[in-house]
PDB file of N, CA and C in Angstrom:
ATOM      1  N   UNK A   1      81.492  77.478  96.080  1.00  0.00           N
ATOM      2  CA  UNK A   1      80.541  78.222  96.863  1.00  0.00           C
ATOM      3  C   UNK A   1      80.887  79.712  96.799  1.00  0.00           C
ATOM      4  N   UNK A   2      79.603  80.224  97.303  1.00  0.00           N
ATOM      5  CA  UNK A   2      80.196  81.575  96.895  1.00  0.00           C
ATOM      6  C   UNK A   2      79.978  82.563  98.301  1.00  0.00           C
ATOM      7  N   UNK A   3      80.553  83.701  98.351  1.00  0.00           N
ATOM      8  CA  UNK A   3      80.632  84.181  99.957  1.00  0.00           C
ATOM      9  C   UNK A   3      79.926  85.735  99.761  1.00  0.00           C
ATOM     10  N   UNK A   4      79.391  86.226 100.031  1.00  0.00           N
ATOM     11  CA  UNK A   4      78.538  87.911  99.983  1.00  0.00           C
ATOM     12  C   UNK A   4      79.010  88.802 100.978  1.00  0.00           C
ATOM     13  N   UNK A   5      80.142  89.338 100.657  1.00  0.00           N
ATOM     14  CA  UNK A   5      80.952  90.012 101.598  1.00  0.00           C
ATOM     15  C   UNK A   5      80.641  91.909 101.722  1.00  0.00           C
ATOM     16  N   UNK A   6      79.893  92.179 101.312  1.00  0.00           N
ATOM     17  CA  UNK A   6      78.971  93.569 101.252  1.00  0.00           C
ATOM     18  C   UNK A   6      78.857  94.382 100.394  1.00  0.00           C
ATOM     19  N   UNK A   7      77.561  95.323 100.440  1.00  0.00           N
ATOM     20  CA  UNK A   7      77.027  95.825  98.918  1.00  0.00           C
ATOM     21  C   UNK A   7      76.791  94.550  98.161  1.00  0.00           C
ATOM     22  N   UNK A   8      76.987  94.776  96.755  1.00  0.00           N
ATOM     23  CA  UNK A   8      76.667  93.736  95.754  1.00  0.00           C
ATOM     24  C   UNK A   8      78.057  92.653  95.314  1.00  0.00           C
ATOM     25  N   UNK A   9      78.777  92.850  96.352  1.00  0.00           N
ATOM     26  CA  UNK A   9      80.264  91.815  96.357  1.00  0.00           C
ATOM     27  C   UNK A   9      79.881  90.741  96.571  1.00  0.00           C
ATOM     28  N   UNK A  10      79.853  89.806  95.491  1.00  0.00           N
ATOM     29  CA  UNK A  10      80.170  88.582  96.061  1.00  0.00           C
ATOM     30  C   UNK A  10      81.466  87.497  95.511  1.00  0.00           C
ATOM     31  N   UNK A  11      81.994  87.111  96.488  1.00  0.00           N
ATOM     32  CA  UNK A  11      83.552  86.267  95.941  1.00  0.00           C
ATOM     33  C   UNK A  11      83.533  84.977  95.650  1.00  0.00           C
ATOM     34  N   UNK A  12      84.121  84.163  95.384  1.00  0.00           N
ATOM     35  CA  UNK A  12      84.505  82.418  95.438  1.00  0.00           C
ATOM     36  C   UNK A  12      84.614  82.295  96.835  1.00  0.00           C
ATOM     37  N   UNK A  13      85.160  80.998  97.574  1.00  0.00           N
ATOM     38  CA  UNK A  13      85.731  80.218  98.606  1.00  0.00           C
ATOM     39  C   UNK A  13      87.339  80.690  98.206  1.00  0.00           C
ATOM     40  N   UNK A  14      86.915  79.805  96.783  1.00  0.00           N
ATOM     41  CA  UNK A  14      88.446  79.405  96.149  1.00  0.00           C
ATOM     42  C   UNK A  14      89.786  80.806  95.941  1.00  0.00           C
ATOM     43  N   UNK A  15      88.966  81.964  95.959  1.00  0.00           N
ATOM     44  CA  UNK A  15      89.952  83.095  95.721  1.00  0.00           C
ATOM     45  C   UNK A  15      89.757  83.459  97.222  1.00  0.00           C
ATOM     46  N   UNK A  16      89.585  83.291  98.630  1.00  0.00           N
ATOM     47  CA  UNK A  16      89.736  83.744  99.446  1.00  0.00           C
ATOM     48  C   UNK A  16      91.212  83.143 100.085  1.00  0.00           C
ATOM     49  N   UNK A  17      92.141  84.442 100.537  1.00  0.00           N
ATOM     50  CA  UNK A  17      93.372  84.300 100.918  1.00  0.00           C
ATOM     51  C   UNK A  17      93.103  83.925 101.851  1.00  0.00           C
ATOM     52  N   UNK A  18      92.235  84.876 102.710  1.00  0.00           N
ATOM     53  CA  UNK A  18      92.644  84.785 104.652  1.00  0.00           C
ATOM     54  C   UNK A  18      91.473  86.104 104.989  1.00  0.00           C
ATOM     55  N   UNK A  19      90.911  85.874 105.842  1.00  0.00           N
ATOM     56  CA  UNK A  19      90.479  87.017 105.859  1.00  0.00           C
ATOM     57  C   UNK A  19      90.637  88.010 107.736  1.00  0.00           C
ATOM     58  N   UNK A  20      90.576  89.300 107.703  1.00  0.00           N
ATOM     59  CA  UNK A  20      91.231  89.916 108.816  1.00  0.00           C
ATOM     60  C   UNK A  20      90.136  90.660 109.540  1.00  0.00           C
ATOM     61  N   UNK A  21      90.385  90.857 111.064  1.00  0.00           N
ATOM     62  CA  UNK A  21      89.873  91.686 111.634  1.00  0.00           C
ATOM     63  C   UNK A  21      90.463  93.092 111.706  1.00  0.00           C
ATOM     64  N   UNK A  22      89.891  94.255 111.200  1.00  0.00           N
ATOM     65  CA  UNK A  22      90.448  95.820 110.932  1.00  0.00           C
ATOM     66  C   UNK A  22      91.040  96.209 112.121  1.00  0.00           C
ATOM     67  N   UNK A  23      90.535  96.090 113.623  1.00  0.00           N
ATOM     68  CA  UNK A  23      90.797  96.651 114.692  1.00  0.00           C
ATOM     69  C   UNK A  23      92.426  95.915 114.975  1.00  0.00           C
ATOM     70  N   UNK A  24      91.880  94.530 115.016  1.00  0.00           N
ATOM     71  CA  UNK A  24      93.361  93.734 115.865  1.00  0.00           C
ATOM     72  C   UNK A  24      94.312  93.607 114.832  1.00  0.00           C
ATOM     73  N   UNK A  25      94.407  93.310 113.275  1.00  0.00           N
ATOM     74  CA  UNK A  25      95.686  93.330 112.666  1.00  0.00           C
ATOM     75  C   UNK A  25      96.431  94.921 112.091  1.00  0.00           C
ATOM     76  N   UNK A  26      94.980  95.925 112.440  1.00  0.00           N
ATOM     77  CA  UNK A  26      95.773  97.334 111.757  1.00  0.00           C
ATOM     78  C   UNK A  26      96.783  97.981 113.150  1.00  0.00           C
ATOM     79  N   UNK A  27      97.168  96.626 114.210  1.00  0.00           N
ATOM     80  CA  UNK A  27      98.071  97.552 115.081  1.00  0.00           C
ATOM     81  C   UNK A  27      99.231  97.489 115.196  1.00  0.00           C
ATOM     82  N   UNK A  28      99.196  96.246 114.110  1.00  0.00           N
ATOM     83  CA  UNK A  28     100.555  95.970 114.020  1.00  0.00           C
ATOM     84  C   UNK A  28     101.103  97.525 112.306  1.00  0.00           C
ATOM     85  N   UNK A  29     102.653  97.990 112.578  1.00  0.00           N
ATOM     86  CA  UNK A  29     102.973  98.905 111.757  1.00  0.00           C
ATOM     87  C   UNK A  29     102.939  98.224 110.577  1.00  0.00           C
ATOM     88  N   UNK A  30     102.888  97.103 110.114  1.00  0.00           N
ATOM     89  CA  UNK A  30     103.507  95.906 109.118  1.00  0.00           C
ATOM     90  C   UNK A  30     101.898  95.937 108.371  1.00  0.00           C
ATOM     91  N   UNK A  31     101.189  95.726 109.081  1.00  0.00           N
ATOM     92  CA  UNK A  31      99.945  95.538 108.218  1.00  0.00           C
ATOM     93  C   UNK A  31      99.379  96.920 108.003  1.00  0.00           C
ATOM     94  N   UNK A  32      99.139  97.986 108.388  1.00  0.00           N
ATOM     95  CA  UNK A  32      99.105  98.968 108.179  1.00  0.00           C
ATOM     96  C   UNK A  32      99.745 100.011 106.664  1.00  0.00           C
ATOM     97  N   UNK A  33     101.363  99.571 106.889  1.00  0.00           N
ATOM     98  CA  UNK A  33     101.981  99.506 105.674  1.00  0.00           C
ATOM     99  C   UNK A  33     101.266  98.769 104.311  1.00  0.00           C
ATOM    100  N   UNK A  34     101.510  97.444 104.552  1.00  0.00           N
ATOM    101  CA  UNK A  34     100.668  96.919 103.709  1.00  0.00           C
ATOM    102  C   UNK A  34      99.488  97.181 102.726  1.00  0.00           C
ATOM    103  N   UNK A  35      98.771  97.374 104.088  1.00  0.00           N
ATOM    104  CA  UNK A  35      97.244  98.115 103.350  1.00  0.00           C
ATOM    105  C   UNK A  35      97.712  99.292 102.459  1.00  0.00           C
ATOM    106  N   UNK A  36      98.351 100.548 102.893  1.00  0.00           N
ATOM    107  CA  UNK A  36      98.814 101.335 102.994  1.00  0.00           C
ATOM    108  C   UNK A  36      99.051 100.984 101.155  1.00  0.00           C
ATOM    109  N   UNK A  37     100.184 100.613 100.986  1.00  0.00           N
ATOM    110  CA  UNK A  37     100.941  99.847  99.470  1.00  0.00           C
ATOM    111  C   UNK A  37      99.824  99.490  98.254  1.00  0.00           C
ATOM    112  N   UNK A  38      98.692  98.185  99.286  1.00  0.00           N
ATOM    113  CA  UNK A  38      97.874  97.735  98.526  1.00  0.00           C
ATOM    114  C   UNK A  38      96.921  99.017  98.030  1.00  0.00           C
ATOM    115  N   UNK A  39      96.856  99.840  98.590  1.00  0.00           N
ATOM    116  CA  UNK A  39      95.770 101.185  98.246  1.00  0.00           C
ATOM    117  C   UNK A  39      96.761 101.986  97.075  1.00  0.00           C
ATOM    118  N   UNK A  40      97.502 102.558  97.209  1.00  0.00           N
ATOM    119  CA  UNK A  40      98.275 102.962  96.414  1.00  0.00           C
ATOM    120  C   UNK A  40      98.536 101.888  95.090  1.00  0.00           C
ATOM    121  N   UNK A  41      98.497 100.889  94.838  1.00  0.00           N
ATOM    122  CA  UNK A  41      98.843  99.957  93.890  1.00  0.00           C
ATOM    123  C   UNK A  41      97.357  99.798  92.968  1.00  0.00           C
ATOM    124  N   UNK A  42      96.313  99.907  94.000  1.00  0.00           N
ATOM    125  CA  UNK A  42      94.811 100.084  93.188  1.00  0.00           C
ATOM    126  C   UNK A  42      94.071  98.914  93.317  1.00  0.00           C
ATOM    127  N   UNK A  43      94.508  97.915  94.141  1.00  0.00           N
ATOM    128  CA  UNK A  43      93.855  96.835  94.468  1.00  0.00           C
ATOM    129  C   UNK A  43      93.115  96.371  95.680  1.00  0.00           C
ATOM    130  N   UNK A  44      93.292  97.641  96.538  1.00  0.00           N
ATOM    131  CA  UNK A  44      91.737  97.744  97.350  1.00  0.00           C
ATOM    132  C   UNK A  44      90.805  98.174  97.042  1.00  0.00           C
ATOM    133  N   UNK A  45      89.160  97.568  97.196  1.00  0.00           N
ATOM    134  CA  UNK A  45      88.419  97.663  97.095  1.00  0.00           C
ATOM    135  C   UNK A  45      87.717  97.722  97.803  1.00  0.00           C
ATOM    136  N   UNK A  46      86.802  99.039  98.392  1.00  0.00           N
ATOM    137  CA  UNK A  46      85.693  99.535  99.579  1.00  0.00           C
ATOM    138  C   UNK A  46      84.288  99.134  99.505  1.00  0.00           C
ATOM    139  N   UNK A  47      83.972  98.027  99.534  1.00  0.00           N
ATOM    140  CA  UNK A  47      82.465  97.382  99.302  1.00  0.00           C
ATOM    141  C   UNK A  47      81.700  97.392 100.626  1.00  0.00           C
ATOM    142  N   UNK A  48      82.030  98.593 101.337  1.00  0.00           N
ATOM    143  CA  UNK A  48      80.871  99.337 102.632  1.00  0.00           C
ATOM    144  C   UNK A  48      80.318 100.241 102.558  1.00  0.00           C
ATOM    145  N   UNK A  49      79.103 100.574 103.537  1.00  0.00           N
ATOM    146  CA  UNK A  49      79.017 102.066 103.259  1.00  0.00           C
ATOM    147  C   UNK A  49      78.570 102.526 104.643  1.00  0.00           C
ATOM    148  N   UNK A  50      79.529 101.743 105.678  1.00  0.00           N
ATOM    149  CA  UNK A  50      79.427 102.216 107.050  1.00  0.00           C
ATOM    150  C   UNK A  50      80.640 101.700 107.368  1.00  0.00           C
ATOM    151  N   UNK A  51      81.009 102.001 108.465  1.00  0.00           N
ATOM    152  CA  UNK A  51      82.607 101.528 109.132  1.00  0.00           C
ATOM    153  C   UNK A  51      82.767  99.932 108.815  1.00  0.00           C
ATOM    154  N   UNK A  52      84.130 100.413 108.567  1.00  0.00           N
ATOM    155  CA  UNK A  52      84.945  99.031 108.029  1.00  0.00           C
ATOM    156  C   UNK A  52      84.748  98.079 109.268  1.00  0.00           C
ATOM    157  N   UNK A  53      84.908  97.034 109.137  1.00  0.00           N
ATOM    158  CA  UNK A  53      85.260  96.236 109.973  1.00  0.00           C
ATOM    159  C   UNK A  53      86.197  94.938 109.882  1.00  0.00           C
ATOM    160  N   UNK A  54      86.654  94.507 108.140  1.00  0.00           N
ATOM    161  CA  UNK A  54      87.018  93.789 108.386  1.00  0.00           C
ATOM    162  C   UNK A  54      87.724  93.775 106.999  1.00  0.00           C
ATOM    163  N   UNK A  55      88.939  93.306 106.422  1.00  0.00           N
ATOM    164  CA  UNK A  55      89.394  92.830 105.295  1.00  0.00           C
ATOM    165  C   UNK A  55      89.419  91.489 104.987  1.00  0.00           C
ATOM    166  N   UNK A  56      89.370  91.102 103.433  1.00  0.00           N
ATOM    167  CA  UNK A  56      89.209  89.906 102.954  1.00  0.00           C
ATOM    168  C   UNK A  56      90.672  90.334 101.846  1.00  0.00           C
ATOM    169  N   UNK A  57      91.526  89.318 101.737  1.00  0.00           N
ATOM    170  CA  UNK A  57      92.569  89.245 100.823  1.00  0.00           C
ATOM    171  C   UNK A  57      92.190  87.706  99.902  1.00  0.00           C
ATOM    172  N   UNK A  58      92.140  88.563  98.316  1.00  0.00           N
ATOM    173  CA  UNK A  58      91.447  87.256  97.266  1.00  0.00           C
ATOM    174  C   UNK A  58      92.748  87.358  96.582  1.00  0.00           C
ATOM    175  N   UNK A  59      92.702  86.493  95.784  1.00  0.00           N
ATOM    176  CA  UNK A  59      93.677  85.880  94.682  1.00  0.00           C
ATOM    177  C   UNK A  59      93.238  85.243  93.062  1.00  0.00           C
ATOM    178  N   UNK A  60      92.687  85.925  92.360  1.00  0.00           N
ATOM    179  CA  UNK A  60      92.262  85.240  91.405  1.00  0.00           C
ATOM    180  C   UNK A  60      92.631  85.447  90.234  1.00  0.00           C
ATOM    181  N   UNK A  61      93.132  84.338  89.051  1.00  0.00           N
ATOM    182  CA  UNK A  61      94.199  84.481  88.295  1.00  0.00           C
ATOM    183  C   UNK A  61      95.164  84.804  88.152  1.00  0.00           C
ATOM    184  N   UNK A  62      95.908  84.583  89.188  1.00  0.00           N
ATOM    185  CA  UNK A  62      97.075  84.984  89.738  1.00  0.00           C
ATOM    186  C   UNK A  62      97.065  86.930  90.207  1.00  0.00           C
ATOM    187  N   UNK A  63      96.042  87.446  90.242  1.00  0.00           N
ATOM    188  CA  UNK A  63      95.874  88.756  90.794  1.00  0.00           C
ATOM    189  C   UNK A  63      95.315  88.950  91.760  1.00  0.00           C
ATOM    190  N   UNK A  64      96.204  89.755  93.077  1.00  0.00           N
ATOM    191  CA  UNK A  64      95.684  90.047  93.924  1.00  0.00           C
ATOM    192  C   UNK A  64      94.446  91.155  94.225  1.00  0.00           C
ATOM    193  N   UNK A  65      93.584  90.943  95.206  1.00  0.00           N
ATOM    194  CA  UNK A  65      92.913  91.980  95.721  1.00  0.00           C
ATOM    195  C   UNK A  65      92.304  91.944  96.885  1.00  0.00           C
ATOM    196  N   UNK A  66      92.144  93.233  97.791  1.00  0.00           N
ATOM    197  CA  UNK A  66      91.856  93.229  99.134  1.00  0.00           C
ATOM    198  C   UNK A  66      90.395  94.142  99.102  1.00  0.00           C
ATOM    199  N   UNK A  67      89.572  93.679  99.919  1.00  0.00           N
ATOM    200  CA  UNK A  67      88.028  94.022 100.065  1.00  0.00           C
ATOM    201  C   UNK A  67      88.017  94.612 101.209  1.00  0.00           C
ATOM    202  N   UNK A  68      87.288  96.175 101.332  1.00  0.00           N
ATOM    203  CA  UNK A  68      87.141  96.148 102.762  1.00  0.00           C
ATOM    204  C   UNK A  68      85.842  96.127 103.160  1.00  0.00           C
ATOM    205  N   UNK A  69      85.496  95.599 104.041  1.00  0.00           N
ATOM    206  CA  UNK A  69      83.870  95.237 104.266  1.00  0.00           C
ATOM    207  C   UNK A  69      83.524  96.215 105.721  1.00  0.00           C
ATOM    208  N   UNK A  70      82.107  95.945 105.766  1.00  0.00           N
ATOM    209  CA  UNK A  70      81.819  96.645 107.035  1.00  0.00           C
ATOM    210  C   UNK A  70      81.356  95.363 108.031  1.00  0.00           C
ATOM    211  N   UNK A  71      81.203  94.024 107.280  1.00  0.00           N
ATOM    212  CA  UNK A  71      80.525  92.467 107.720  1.00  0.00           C
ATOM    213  C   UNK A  71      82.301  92.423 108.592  1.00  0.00           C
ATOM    214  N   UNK A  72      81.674  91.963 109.887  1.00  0.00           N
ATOM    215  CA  UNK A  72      83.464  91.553 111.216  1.00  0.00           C
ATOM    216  C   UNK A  72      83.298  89.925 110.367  1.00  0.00           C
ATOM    217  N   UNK A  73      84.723  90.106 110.785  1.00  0.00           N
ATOM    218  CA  UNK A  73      85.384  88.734 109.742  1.00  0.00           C
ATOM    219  C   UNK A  73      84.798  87.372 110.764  1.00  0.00           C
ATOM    220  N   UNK A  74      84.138  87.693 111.946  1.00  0.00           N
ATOM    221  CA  UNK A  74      83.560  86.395 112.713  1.00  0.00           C
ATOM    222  C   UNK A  74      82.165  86.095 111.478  1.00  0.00           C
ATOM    223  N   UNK A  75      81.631  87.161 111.197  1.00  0.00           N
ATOM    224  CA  UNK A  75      80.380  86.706 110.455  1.00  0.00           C
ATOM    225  C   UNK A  75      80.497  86.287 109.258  1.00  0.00           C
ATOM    226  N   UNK A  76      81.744  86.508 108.699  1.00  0.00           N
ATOM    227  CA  UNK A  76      82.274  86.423 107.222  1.00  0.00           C
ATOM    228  C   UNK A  76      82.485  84.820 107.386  1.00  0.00           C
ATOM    229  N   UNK A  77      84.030  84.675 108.474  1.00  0.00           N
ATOM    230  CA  UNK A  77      83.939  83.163 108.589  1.00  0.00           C
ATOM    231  C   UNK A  77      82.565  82.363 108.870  1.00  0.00           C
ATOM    232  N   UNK A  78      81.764  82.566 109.692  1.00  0.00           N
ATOM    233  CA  UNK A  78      80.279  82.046 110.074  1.00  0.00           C
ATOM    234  C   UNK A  78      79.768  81.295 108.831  1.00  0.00           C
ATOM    235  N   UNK A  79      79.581  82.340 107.712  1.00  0.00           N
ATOM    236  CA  UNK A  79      79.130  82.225 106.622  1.00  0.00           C
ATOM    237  C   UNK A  79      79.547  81.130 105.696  1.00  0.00           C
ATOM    238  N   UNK A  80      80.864  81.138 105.894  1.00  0.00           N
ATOM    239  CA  UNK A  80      81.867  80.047 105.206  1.00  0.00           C
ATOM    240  C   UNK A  80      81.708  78.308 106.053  1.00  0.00           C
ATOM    241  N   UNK A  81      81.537  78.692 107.212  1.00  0.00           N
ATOM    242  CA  UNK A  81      81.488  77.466 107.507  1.00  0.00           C
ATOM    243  C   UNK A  81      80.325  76.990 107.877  1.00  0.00           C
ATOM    244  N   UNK A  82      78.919  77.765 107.649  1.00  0.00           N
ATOM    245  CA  UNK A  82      77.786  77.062 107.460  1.00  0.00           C
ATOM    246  C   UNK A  82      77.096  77.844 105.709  1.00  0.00           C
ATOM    247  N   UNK A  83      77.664  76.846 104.792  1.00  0.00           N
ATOM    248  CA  UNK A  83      76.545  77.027 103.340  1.00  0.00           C
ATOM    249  C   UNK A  83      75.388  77.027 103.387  1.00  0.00           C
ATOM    250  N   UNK A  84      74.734  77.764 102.243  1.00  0.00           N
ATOM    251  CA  UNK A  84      73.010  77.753 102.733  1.00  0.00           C
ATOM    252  C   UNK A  84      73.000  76.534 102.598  1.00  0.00           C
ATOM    253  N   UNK A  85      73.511  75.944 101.759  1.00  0.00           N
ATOM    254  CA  UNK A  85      72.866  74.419 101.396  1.00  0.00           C
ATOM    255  C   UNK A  85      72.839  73.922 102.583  1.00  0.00           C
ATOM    256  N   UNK A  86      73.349  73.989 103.809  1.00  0.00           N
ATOM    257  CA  UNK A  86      73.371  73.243 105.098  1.00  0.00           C
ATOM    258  C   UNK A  86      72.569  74.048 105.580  1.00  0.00           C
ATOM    259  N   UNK A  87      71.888  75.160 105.881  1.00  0.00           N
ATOM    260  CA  UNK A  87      70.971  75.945 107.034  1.00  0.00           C
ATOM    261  C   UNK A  87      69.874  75.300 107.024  1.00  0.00           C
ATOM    262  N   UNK A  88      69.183  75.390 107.768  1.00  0.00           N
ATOM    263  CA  UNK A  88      67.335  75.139 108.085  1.00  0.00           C
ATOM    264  C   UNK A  88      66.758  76.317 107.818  1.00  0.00           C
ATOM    265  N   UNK A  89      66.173  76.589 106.729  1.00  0.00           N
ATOM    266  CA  UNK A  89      64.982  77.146 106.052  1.00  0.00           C
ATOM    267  C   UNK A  89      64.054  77.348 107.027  1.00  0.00           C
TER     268      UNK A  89
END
């Protein structure tokens, strides 16, 4: 299945690590760093074009990468756990 995480991004299920809320995990110094590393290393990717709200960490072929979206990771999960194939049309 596939997930539409903003702009013209769209990911697997299967390469999704975990995905984060921007407000509650950037308060910890640890994830902050992190991000921090992952930006500098070249494997974040800004697929918003209004305030962030949320990161997605993928994994595919053994390469990492982090998405930052402006979609809050409640609607991201939402998405994941109802497929269109399951919605009412």
């Amino acid at each position: 299945m596939y997930l539409h995480i903003g702009l013209d991004k769209i990911i697997t299920y299967d390469e999704i690590i975990g995905i984060f809320d921007l407000d509650t995990t950037t308060v910890e110094k640890n994830t902050r760093e992190s991000l921090a590393n992952a930006e500098k290393a070249g494997i974040v990717e800004n697929v918003c074009n209004d305030l962030p709200k949320s990161f997605v960490v993928c994994e595919k072929n053994g390469k990492r990468k982090i998405y930052i979206t402006q979609l809050s990771a409640q609607t991201l999960a939402k998405r994941i756990e109802t497929p269109l194939s399951q919605k009412q049309l």
